[in-house]
Protein backbone atom coordinates (compact mmCIF):
# COMPACT_ATOMS: atom_id res chain seq x y z
CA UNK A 1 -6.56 0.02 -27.02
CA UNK A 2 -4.33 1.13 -24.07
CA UNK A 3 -0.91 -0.34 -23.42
CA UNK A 4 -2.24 -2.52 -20.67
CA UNK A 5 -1.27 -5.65 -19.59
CA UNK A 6 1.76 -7.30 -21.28
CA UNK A 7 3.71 -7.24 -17.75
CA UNK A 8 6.64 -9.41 -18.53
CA UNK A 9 9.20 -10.62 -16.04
CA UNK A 10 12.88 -11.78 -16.82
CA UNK A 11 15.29 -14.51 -16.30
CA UNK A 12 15.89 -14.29 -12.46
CA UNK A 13 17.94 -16.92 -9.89
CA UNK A 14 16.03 -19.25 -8.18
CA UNK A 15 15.09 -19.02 -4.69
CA UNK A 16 16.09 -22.14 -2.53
CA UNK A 17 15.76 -23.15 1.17
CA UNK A 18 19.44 -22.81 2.35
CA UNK A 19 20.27 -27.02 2.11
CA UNK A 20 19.23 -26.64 -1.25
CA UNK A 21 20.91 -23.69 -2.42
CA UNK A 22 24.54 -24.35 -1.22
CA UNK A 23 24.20 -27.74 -3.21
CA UNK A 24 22.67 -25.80 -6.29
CA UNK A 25 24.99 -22.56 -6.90
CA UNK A 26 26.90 -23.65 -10.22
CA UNK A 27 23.53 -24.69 -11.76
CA UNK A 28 22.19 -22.60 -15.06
CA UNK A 29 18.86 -21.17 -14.88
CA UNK A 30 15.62 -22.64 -15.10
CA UNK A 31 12.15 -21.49 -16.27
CA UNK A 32 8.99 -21.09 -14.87
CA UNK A 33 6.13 -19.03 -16.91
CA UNK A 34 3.69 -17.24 -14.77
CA UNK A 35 0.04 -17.32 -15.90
CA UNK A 36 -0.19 -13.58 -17.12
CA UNK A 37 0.55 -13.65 -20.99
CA UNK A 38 4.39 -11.67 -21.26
CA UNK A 39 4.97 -12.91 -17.60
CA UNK A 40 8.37 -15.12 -18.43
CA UNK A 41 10.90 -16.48 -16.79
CA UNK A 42 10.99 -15.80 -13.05
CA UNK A 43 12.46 -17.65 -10.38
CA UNK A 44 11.81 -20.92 -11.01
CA UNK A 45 12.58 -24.26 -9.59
CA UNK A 46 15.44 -26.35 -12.05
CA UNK A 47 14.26 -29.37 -14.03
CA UNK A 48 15.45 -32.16 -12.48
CA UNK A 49 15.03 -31.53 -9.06
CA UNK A 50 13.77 -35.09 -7.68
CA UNK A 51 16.61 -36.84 -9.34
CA UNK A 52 19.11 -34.25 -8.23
CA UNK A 53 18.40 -34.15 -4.71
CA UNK A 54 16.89 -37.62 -3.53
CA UNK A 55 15.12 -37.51 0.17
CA UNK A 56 17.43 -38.57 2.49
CA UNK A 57 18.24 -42.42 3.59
CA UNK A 58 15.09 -43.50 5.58
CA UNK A 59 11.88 -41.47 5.68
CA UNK A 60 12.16 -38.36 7.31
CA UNK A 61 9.53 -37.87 10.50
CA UNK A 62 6.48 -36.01 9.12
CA UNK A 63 6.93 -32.71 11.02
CA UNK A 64 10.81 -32.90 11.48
CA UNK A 65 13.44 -30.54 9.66
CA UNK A 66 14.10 -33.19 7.09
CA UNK A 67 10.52 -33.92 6.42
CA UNK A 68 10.03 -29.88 5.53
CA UNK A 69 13.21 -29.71 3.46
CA UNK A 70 11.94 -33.35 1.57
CA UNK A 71 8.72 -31.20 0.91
CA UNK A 72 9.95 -28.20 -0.14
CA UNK A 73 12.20 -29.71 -2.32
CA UNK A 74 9.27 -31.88 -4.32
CA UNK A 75 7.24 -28.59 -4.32
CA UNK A 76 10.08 -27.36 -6.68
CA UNK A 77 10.55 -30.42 -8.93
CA UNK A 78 6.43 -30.64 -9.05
CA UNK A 79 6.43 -26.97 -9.97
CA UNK A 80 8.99 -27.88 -12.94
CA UNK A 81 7.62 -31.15 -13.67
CA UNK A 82 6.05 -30.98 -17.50
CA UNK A 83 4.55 -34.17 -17.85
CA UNK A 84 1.41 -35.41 -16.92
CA UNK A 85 -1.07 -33.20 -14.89
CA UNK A 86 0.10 -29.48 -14.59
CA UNK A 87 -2.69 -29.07 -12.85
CA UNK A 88 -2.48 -31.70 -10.63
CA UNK A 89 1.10 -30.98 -9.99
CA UNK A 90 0.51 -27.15 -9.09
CA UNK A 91 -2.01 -28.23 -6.51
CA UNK A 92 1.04 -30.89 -4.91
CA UNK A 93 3.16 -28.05 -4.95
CA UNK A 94 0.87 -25.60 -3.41
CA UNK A 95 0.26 -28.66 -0.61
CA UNK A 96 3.88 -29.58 -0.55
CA UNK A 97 5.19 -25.68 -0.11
CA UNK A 98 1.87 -25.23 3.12
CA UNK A 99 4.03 -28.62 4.57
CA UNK A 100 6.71 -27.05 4.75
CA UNK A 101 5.14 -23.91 6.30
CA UNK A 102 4.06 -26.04 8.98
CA UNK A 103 7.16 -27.08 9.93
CA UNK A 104 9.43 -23.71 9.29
CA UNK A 105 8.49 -20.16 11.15
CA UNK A 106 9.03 -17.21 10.71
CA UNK A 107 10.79 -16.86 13.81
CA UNK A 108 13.18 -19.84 13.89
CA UNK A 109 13.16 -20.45 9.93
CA UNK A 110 13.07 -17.10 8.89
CA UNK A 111 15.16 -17.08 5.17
CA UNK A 112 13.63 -20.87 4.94
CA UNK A 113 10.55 -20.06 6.21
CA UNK A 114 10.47 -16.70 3.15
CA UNK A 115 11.73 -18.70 0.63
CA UNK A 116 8.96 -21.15 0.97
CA UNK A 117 6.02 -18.44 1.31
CA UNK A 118 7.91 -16.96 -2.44
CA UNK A 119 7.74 -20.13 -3.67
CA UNK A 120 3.84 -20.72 -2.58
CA UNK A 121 3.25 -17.22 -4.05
CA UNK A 122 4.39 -17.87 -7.53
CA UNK A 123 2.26 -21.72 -6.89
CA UNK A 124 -0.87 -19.50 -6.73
CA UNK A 125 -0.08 -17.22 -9.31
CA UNK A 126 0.25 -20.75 -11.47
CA UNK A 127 -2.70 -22.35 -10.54
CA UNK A 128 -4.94 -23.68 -12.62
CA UNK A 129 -7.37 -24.56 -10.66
CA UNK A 130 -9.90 -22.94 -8.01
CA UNK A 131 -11.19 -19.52 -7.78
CA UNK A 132 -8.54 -17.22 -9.96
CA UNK A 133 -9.09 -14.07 -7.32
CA UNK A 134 -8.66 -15.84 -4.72
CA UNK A 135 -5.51 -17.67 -5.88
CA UNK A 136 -4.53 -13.89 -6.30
CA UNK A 137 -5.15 -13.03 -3.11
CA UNK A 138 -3.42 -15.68 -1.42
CA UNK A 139 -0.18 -14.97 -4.05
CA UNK A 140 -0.21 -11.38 -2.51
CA UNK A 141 -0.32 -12.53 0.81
CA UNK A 142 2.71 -15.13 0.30
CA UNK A 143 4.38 -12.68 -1.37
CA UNK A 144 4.20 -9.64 1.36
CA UNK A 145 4.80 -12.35 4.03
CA UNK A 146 8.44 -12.94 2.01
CA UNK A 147 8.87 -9.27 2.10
CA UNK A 148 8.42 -9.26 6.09
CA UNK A 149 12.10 -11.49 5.85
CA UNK A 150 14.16 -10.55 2.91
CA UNK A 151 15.26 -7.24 2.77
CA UNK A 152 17.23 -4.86 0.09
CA UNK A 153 20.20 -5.01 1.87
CA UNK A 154 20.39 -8.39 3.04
CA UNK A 155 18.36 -10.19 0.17
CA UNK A 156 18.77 -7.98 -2.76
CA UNK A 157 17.82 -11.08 -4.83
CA UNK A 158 15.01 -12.44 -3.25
CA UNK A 159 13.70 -9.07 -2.14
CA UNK A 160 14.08 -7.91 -6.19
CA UNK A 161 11.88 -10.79 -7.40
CA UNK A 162 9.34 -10.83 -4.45
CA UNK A 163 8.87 -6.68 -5.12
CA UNK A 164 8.77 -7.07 -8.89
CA UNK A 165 6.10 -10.42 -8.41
CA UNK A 166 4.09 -8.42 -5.99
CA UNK A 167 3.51 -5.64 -8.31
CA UNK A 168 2.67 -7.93 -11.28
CA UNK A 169 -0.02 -9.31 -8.98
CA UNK A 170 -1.46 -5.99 -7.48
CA UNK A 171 -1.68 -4.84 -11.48
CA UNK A 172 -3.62 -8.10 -12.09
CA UNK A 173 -5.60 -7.66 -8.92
CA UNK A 174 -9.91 -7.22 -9.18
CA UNK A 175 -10.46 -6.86 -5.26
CA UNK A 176 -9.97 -3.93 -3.83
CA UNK A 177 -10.01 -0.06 -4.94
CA UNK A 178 -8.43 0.03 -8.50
CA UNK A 179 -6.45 3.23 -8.34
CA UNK A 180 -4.84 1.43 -4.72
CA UNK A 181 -4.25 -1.22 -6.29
CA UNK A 182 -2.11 0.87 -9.19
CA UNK A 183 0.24 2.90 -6.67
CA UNK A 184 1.25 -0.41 -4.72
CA UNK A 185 2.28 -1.63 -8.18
CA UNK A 186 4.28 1.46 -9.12
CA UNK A 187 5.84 1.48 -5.85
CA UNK A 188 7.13 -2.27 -6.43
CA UNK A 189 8.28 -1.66 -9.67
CA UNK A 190 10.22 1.14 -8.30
CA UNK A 191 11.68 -1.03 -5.55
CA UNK A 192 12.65 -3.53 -7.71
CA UNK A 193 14.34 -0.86 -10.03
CA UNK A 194 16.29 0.15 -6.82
CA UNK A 195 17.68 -3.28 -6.73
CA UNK A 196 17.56 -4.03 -10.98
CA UNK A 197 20.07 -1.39 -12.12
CA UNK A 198 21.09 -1.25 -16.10
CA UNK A 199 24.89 -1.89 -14.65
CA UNK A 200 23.82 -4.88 -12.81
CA UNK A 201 21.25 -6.56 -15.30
CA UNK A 202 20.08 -4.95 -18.26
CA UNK A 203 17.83 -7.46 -19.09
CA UNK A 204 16.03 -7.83 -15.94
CA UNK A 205 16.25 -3.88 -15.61
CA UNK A 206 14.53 -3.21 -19.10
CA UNK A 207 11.73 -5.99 -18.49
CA UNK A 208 10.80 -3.74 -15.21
CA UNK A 209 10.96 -0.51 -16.55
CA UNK A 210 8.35 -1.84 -19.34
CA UNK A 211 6.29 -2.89 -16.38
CA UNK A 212 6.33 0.47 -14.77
CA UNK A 213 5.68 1.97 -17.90
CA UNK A 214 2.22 0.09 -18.57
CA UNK A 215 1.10 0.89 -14.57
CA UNK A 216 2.05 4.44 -15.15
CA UNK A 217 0.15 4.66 -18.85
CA UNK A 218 -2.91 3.11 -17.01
CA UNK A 219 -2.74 5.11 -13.68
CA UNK A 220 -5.62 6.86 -12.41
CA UNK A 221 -3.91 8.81 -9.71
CA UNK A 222 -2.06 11.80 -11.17
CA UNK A 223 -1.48 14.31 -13.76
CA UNK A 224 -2.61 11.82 -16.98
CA UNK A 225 -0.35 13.88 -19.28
CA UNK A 226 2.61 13.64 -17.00
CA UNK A 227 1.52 10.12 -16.69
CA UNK A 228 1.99 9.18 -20.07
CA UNK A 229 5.51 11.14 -20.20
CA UNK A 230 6.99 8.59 -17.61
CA UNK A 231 5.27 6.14 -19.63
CA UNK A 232 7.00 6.93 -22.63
CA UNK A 233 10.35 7.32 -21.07
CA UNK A 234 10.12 3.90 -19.46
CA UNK A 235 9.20 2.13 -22.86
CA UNK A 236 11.91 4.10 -24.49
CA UNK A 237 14.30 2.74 -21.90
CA UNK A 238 13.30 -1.05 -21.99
CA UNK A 239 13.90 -0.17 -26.07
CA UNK A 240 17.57 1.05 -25.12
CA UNK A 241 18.04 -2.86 -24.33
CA UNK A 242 15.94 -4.84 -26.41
CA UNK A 243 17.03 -4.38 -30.45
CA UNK A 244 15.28 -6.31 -33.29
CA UNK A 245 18.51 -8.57 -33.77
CA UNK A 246 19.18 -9.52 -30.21
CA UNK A 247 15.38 -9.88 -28.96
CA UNK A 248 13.51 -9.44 -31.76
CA UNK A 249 9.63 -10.58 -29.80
CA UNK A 250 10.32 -7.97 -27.18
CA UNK A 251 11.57 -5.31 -29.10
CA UNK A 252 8.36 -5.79 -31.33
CA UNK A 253 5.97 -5.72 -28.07
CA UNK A 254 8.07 -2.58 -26.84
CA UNK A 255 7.52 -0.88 -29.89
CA UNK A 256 3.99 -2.00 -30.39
CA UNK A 257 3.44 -0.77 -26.46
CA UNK A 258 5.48 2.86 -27.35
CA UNK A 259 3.29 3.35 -30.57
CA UNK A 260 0.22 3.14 -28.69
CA UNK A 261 1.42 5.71 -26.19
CA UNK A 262 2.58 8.25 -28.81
CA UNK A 263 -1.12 7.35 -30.95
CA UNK A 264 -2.79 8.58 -27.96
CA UNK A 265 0.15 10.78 -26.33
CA UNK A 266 -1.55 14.26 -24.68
CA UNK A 267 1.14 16.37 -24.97
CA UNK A 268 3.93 17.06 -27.75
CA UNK A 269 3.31 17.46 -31.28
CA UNK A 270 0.43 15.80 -32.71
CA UNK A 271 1.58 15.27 -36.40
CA UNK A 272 5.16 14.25 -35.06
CA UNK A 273 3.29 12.23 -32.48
CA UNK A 274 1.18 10.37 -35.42
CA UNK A 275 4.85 10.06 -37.02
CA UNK A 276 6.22 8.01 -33.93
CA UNK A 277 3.77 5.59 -33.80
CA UNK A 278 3.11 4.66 -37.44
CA UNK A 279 7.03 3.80 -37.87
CA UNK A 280 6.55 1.84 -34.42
CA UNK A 281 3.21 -0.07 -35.64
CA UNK A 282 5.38 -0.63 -38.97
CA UNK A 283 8.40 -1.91 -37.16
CA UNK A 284 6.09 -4.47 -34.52
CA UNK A 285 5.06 -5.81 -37.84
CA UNK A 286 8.11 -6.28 -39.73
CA UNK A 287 8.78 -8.93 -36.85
CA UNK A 288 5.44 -10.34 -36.07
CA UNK A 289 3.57 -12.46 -39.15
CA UNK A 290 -0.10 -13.12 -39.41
CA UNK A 291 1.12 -17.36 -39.35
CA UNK A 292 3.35 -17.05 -36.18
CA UNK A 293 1.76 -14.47 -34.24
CA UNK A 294 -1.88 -13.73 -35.93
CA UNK A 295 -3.49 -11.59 -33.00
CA UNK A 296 -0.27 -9.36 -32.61
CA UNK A 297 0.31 -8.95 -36.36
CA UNK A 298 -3.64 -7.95 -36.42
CA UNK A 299 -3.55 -5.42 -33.30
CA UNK A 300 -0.72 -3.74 -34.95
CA UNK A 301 -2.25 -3.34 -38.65
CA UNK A 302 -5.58 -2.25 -36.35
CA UNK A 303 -3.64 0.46 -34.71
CA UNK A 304 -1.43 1.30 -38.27
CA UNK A 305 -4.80 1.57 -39.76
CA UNK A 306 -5.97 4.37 -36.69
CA UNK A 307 -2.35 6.44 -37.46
CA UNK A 308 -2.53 6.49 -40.88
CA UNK A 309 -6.35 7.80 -40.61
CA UNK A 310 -5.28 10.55 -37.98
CA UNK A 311 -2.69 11.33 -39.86
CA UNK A 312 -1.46 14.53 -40.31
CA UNK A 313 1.27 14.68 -42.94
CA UNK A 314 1.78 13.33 -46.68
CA UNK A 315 -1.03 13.17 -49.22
CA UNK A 316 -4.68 12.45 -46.96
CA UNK A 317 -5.83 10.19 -49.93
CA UNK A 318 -2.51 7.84 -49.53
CA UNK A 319 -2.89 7.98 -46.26
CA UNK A 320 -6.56 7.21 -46.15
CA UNK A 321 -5.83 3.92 -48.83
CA UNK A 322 -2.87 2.82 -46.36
CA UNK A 323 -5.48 2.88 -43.27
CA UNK A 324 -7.80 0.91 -45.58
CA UNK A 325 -5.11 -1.89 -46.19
CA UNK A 326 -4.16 -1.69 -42.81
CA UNK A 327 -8.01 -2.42 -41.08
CA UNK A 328 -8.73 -5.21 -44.08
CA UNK A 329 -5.51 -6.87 -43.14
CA UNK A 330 -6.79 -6.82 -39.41
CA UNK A 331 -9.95 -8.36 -40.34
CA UNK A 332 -8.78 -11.05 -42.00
CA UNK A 333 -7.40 -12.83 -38.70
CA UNK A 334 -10.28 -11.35 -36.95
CA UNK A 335 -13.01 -13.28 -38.33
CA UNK A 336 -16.24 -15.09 -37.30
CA UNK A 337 -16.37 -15.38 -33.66
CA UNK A 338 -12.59 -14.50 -32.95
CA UNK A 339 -11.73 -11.33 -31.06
CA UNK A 340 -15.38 -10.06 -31.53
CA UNK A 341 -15.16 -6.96 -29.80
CA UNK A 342 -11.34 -6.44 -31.89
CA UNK A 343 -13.23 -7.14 -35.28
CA UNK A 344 -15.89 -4.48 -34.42
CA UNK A 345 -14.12 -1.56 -34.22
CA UNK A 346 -11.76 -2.80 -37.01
CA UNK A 347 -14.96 -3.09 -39.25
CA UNK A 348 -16.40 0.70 -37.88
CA UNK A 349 -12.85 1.90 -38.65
CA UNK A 350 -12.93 0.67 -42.08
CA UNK A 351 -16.52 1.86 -42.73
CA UNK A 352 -15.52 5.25 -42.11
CA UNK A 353 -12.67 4.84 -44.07
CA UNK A 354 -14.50 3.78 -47.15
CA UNK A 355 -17.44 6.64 -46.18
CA UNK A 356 -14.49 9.04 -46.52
CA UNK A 357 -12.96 7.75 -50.03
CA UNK A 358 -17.00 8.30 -51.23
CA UNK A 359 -17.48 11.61 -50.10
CA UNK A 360 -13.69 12.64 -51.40
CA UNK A 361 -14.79 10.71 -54.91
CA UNK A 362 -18.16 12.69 -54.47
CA UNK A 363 -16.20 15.86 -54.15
CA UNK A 364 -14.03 15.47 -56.40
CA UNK A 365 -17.16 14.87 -59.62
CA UNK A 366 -18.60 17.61 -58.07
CA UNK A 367 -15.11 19.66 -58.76
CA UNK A 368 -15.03 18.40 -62.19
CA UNK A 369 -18.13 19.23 -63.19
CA UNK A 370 -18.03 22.65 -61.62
CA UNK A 371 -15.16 23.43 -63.67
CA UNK A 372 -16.71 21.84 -66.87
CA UNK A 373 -19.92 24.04 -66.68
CA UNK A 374 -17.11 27.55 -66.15
């Protein structure tokens, strides 16, 4: 198991049409997940956003300014809107965000006319329904088509969040050629980090350099062992934010992510490598539990169980009992027809395992009784 996937996103302002934002500046943040797993917490519309900011008197003419700012503005609260059909709601979004495209341009709306297509993007990258590809495709498009407005220097915000959503969506994306598909992520990772500084928002900063540290472990383009050097640097430096007792589910993930990397690190060391990533596995599970977070808690005694086998220091027969522990704690979330493929290559790891402590038992009698027979 690779550190892939487990792109995460942080705690971002929203992005408003221009009526909406001057009304909405002293306002706390909002949240909006985004359908990849660790994806949290970008850019979302607030919670009360019909109630807040009511049409205006009359009904606006379908077509006129109003009408697009009275759509835009339910796109948001049906974005945020938890009850009933999420489904349903993400497809009035989608349809309220496209009115409002008809209405705004590029060239005599252009921040309103951005802010919408961002807003459609992250719709798509919602979406329950439809074809998911497809949905990704059109996110993409959205998403470069707010990148043809907002720039770094004029939109540092909206430029930021469009750069770091684009990249989570060309990581995610099937179409197209793979290793393509990995450099345009890198490269909006890195623009976002031009905008995301430590100084500025350490939060935001450390949730991007985690990104760019999965897209670089994964890459296909490059040197792989220089590769997984800039990998490991950029989960080191999400860890230089994230501790145990401030963020204690991130830290875990970044550890879990960093031990992987040093398990199957090139270069360096090898024992000290095998060193780094059992206390990482060890410390992922100190904070994840087999009732709160079974499939974590489970990858992490999986990959525990690996480190300890491949390890190089200490005693081989504590170390081969520890890897034992570790793969039969694994397998007893992965059971029956859960994680199939997981519980596999637990159960192959734990054959060998027990294959090993025979033939050391086997050697050992065959010691003994060498030395009874001198």
């Amino acid at each position: 198991m690779r550190p892939r996937g487990g792109l995460m996103t942080p705690d971002g302002d929203p992005p408003r049409a221009r009526e909406f934002r001057q009304n909405d500046a002293s306002r706390g943040h909002a949240r909006l997940h985004t359908a990849l797993q660790e994806l949290k917490d970008l850019l979302e519309p607030r919670l009360n956003c019909i109630a807040e900011h009511p049409l205006p008197p009359g009904e606006p003419h379908e077509g006129s300014p109003d009408w697009a700012t009275a759509r835009f503005n339910l796109g948001l609260a049906l974005a945020q809107r938890a009850d009933r059909d999420r489904s349903q709601n993400w497809e009035l979004a989608i349809q309220a965000f496209d009115d409002s495209l008809s209405v705004w341009t590029r060239d005599d709306n252009p921040e309103d006319w951005a802010t919408a297509q961002l807003n459609l993007a992250f719709a798509y990258q919602e979406r329950d329904g439809g074809d998911r590809e497809e949905c990704r495709e059109r996110a993409i498009a959205a998403f470069e088509n707010s990148l043809s407005v907002f720039t770094r220097e004029h939109n540092p915000g909206e430029w930021a969040a469009a750069c770091m959503s684009l990249g989570i969506a060309y990581w995610g994306r099937f179409a197209g050629d793979r290793s393509q598909n990995q450099e345009r992520a890198i490269a909006a990772f890195g623009n976002t980090l031009s905008v995301c500084t430590r100084e500025a928002n350490a939060e935001r900063w450390a949730a991007t350099r985690l990104n760019l540290g999965i897209a670089f472990w994964e890459r296909l383009a490059g040197d792989q062992a220089q590769n997984q050097e800039q990998a490991i640097g950029a989960f080191e430096d999400a860890l230089s934010v994230w501790t145990r007792k401030a963020d204690a589910e991130r830290w875990a993930a970044g550890r879990m992510k960093l031990g992987v990397a040093y398990l199957e690190c090139l270069t360096g060391d090898r024992s000290q490598n095998r060193e780094q990533a059992i206390a990482a596995f060890e410390d992922a599970i100190s904070v994840w539990t087999r009732d709160v977070n079974p499939d974590g808690w489970a990858a992490a005694q999986m990959k525990l169980g690996i480190a300890y086998r491949e390890r190089l220091a200490g005693n081989r027969s504590e170390n081969r009992e520890r890897a034992i522990a570790a793969f039969e704690e694994a397998l007893r979330v992965w059971v029956g027809e859960r994680n199939p493929e997981e519980a596999a290559v637990a159960r192959a790891n734990l054959d060998a395992a027990y294959r090993d402590r025979f033939a050391e038992w086997v050697e050992n009698r065959v010691s003994c009784n060498s030395s009874n027979l001198i």
